[in-house]
Protein backbone atom coordinates (compact mmCIF):
# COMPACT_ATOMS: atom_id res chain seq x y z
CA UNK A 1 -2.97 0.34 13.24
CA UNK A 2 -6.65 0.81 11.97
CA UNK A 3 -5.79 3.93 10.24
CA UNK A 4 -4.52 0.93 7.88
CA UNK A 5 -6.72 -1.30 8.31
CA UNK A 6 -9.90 0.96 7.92
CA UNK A 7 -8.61 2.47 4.39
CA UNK A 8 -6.84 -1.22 3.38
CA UNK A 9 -10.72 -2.35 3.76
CA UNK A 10 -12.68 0.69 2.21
CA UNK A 11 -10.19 0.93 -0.96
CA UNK A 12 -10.67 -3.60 -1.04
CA UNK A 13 -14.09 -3.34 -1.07
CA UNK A 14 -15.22 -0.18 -2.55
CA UNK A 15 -12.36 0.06 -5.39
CA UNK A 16 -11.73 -3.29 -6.25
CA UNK A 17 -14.95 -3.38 -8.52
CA UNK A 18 -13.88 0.27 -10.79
CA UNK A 19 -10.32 -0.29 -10.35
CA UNK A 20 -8.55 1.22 -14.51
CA UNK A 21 -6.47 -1.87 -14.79
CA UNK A 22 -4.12 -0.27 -17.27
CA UNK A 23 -3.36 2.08 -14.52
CA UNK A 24 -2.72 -0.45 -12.25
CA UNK A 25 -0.48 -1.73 -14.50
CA UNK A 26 1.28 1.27 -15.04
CA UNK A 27 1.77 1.80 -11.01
CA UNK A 28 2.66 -2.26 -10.73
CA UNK A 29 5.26 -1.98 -13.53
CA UNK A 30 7.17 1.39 -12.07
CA UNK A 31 7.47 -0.74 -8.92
CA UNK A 32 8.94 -3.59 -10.93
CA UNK A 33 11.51 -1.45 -11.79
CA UNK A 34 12.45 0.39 -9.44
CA UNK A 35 12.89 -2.88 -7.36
CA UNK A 36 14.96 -4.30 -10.71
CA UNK A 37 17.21 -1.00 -10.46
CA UNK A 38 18.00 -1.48 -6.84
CA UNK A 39 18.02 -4.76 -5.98
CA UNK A 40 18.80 -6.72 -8.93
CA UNK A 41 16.24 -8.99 -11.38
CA UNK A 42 16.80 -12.39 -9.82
CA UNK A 43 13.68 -12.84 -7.60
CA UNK A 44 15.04 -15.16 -5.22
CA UNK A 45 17.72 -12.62 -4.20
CA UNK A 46 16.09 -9.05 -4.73
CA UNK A 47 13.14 -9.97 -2.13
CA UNK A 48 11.12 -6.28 -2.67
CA UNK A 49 11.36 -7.43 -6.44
CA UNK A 50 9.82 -10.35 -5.43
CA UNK A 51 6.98 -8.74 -3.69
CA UNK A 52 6.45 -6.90 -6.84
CA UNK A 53 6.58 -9.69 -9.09
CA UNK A 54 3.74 -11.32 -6.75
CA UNK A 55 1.85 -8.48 -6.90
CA UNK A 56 1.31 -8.25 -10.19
CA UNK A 57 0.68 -11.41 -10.73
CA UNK A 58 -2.38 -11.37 -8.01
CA UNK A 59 -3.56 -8.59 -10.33
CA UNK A 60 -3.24 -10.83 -13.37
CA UNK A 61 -0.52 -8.57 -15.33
CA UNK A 62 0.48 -10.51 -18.48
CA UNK A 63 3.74 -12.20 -17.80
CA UNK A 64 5.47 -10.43 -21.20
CA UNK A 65 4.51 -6.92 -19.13
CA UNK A 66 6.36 -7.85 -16.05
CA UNK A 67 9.52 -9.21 -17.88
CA UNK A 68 9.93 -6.00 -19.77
CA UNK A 69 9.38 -3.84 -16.65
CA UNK A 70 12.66 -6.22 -14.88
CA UNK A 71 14.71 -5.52 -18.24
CA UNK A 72 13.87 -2.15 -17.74
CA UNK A 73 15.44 -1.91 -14.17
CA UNK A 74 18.09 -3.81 -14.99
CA UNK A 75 18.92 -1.79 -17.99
CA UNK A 76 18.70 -4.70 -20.63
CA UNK A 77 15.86 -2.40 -22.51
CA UNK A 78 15.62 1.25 -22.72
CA UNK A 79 12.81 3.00 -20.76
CA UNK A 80 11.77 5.97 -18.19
CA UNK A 81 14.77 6.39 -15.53
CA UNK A 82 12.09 6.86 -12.37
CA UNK A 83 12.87 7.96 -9.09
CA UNK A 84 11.06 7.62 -5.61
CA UNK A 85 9.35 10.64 -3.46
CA UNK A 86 7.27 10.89 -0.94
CA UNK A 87 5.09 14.18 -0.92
CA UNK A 88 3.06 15.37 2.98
CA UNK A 89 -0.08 17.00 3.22
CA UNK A 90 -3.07 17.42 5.64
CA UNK A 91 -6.54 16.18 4.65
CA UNK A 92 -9.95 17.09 6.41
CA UNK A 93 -9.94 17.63 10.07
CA UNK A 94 -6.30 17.81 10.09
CA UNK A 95 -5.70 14.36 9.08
CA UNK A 96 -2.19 13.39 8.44
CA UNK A 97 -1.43 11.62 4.49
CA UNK A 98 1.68 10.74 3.10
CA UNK A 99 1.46 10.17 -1.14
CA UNK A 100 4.38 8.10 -2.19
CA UNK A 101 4.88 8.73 -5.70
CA UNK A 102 7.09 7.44 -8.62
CA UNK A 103 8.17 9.36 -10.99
CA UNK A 104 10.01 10.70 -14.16
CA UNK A 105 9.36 14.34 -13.65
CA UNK A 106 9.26 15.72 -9.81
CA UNK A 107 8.01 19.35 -11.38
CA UNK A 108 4.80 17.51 -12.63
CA UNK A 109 4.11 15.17 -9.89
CA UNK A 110 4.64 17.98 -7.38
CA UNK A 111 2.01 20.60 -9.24
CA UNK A 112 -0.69 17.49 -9.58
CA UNK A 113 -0.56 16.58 -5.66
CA UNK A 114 -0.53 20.07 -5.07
CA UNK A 115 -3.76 20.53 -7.28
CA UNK A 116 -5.31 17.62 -5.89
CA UNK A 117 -4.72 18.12 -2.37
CA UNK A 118 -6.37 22.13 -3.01
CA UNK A 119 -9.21 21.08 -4.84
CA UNK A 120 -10.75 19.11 -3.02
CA UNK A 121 -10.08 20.53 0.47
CA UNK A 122 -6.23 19.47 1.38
CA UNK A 123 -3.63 20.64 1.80
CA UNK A 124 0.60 20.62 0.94
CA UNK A 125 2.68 19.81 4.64
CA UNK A 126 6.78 20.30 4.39
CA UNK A 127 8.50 17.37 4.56
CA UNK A 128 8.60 15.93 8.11
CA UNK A 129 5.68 17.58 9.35
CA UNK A 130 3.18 14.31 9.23
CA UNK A 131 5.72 11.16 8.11
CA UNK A 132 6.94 11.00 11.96
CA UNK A 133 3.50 9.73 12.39
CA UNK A 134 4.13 6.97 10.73
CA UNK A 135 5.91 3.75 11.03
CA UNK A 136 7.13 1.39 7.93
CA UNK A 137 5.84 -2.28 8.94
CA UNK A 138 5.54 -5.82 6.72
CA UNK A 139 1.88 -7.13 5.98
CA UNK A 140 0.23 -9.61 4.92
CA UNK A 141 -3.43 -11.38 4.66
CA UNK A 142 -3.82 -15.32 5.38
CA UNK A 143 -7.58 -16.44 5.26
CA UNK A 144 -9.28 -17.11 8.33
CA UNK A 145 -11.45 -19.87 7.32
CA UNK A 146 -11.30 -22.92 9.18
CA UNK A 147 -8.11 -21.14 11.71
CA UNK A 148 -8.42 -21.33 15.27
CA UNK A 149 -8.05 -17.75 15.95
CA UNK A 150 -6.05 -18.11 19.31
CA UNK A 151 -3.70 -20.73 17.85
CA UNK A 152 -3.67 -19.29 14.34
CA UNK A 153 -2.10 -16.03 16.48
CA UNK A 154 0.56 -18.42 18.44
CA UNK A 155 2.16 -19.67 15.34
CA UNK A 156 1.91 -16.40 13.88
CA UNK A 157 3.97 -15.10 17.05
CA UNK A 158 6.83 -17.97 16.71
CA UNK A 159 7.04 -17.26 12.70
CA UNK A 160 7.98 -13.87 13.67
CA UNK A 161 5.22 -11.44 13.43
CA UNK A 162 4.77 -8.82 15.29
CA UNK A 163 1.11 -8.03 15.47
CA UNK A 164 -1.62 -9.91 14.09
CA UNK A 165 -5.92 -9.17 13.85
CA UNK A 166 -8.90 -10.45 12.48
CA UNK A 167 -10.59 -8.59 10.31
CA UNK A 168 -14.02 -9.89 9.06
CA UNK A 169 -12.28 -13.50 6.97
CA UNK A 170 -8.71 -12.16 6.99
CA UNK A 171 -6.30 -12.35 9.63
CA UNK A 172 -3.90 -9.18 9.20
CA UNK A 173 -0.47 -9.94 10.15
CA UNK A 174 2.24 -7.18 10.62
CA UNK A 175 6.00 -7.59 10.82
CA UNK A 176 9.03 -5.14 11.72
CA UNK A 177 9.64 -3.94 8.57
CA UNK A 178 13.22 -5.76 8.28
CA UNK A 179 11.87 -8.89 9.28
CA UNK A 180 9.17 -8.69 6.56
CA UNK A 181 10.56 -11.28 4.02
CA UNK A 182 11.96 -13.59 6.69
CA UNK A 183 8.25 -13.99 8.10
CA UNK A 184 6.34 -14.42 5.04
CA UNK A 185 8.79 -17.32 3.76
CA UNK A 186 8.10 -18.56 7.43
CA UNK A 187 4.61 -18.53 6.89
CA UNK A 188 5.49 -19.80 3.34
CA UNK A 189 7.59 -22.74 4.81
CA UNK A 190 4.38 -23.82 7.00
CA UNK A 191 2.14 -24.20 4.34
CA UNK A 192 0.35 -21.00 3.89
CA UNK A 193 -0.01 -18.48 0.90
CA UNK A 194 0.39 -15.11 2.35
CA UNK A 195 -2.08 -12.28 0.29
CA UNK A 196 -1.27 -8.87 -0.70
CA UNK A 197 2.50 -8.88 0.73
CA UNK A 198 3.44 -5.49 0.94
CA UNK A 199 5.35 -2.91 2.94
CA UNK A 200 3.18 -0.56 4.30
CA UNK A 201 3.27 2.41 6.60
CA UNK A 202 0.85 2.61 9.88
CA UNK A 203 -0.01 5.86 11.99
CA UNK A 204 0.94 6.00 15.34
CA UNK A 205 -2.35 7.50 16.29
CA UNK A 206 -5.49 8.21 14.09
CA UNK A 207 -8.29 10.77 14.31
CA UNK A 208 -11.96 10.26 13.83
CA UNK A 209 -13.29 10.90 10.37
CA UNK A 210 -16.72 10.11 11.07
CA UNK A 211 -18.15 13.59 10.59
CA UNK A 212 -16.06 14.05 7.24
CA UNK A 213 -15.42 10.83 6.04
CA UNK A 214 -17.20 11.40 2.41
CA UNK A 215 -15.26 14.56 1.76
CA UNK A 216 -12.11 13.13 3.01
CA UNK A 217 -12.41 9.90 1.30
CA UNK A 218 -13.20 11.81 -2.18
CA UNK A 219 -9.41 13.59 -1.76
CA UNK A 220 -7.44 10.50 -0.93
CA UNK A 221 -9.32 8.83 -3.43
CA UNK A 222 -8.13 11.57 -6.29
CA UNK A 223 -4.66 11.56 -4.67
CA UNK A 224 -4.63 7.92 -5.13
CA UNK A 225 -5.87 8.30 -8.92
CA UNK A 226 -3.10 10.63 -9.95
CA UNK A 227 -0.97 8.79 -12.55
CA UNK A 228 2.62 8.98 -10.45
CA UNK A 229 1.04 7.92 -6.94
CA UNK A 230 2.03 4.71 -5.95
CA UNK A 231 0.32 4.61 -2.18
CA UNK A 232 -1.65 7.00 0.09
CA UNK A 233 -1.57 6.73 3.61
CA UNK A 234 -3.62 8.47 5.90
CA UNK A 235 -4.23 8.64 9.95
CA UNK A 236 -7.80 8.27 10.58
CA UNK A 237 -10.02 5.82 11.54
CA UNK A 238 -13.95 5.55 10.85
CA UNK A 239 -16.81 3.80 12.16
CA UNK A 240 -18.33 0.45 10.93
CA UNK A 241 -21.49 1.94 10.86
CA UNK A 242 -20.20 4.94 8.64
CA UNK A 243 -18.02 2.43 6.32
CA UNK A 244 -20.68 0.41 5.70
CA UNK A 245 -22.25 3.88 4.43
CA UNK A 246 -19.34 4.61 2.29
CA UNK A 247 -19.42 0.86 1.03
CA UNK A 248 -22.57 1.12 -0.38
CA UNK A 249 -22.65 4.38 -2.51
């Protein structure tokens, strides 16, 4: 899993500070309804709206923003009908990168991943080439502070998670994908605040991006820019000594 946990870490640290927060608002709202559409706008019963709802709120979305993006799902208010895809491509060194996009107009978002990818040294995969590399899973962050790590992991295992490591101040815990909800409202239920909820998808094996890390970083970083992505997900794995690099330019 450090394919996830190596570009979960760069993109905390090195975008949180130059993050466009209208964009992020844009990508937070088209998950808001999407979720709506699907699921429903009552947040105790649509749990992936839920996630989104929490989601935005960590990212301080005005509350008036998130209740028109559930009336938009729902249908109470007019708005963009969107529609979920998930485009493959290889990056540097072969490295394997889903881009899950949401979007209004599959001709556009198609011809900007495409431009993206060739520009700056990707390239297009058909579908299925690189997504049976991954694997859909539940995460989470719960602070570290003041945890015994060996007994934090314990309870972790008996509320239902799967996997769980420390990373620097955060312990990451993963969950079977369809167990996701049921864990969190575990952890929930025991007192803690899980951070960041999200579905996410992990590689099955990683490659070392050590020698191209810059250059590869600079394409998922543009993929991740373009206004229809909603996640990019990529199979490598880099050293500390070379992140720390990266952290500091």
């Amino acid at each position: 899993m450090s394919g996830h946990n190596k570009w979960s870490s760069i993109k905390h640290k090195k975008g949180a500070a130059d993050a466009k927060r209208g964009k992020v608002f844009t990508k937070l709202g088209k998950e808001i309804v999407i979720a709506a559409r699907m699921g429903g706008g009552d947040l105790e019963a649509n749990p992936r709206l839920r996630t989104a709802v929490q989601a935005a709120r960590n990212q301080n979305m005005p509350k008036d923003n998130i209740e028109r993006a559930i009336k938009r799902g729902t249908g109470e208010i007019e708005g963009a009908i969107y529609e979920e895809i998930t485009y493959e491509g290889y990056g540097h060194g072969g490295v394997a990168i889903l881009i899950d996009c949401t979007t209004d107009n599959k001709n556009r978002t198609v011809a900007e991943v495409r431009h993206a990818l060739g520009k700056y040294g990707g390239s297009m995969a058909e579908s299925g080439a690189v997504s049976w590399n991954f694997e859909q899973k539940g995460f989470f962050m719960i602070p570290a502070e003041g945890k015994d790590e060996d007994e934090f992991m314990m309870e972790a295992l008996e509320a239902g998670a799967e996997d769980v490591k420390l990373e620097d101040d955060m312990f990451e815990v993963y969950t079977v994908a369809s167990d996701f909800h049921t864990v969190m409202k575990n952890f929930e239920d025991a007192g803690y605040e899980p951070l960041e909820p999200a579905l996410v998808k992990v590689p099955k094996n990683t490659i070392n991006a050590d020698d191209f890390a810059e250059k590869l970083m600079k394409l998922l970083d543009h993929l991740d820019d373009l206004d229809d992505t909603q996640k990019v997900w990529a199979n490598f794995e880099i050293s500390d000594e070379v992140m720390e690099k990266l952290n500091q330019e």
